[in-house]
Protein backbone atom coordinates (compact mmCIF):
# COMPACT_ATOMS: atom_id res chain seq x y z
CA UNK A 1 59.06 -50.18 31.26
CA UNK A 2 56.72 -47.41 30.26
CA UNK A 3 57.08 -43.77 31.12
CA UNK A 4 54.93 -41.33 29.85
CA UNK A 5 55.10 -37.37 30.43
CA UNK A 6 51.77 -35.25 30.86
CA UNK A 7 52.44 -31.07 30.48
CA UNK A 8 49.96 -29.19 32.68
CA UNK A 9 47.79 -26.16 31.29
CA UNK A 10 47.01 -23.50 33.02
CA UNK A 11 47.87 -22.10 36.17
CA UNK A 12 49.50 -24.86 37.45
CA UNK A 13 52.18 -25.03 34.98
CA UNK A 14 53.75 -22.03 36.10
CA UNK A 15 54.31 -24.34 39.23
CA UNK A 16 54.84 -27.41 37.97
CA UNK A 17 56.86 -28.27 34.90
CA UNK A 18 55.57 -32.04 34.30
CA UNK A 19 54.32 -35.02 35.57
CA UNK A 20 55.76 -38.08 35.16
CA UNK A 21 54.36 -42.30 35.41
CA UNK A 22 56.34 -45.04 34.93
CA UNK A 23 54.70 -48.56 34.96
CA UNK A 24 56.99 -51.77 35.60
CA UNK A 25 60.22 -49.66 36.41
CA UNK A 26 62.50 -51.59 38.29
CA UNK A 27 66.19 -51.01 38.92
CA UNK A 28 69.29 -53.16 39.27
CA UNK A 29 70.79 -51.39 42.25
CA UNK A 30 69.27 -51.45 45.78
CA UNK A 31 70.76 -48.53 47.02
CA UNK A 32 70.36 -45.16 44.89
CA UNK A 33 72.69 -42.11 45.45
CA UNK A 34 71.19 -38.55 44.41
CA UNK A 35 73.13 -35.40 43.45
CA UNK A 36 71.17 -32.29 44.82
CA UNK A 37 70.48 -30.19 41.45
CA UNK A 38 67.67 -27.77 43.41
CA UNK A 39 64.52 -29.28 42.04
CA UNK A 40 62.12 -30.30 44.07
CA UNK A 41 60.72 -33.63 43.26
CA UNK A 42 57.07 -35.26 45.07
CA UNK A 43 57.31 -38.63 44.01
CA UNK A 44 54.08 -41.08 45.50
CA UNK A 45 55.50 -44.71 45.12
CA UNK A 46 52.72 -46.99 45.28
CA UNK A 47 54.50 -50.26 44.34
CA UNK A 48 53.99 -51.57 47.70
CA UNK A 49 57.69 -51.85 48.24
CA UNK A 50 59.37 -50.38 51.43
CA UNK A 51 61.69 -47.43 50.89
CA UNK A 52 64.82 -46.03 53.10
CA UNK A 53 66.59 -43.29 53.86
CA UNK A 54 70.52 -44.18 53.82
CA UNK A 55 73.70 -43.24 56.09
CA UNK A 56 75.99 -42.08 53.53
CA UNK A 57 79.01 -43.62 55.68
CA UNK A 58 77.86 -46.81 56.46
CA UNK A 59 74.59 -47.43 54.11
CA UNK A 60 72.59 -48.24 56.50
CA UNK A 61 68.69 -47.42 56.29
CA UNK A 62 68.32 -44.41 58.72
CA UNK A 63 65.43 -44.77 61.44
CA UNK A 64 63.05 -41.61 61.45
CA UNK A 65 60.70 -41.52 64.71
């Protein structure tokens, strides 16, 4: 797996602290469990894999309409 961090210049790093690519990450776990820390993350996954949303109760992928 690589990951590589690019810093912004300018005026857009008052906004945004980095930007981040990994190539050929891929985890053991199907089902990933996030503790809120008040970041706000925009993440584009273009893997071609499908993504959910999950009930924490019953971990089951949650419909959106």
């Amino acid at each position: 797996m690589a990951i590589e961090r690019h810093l912004l210049k300018g005026t857009l790093n008052q906004y945004i602290e980095a930007i981040f690519h990994f190539k050929d990450f891929m985890t053991k776990h199907s089902i990933e469990r996030v503790v809120p820390t008040g970041n706000v993350f925009i993440i584009f996954e273009l893997d071609g894999f499908l993504r959910n949303t999950y009930d924490n109760e019953i971990l089951k992928p949650i419909a959106f309409i």
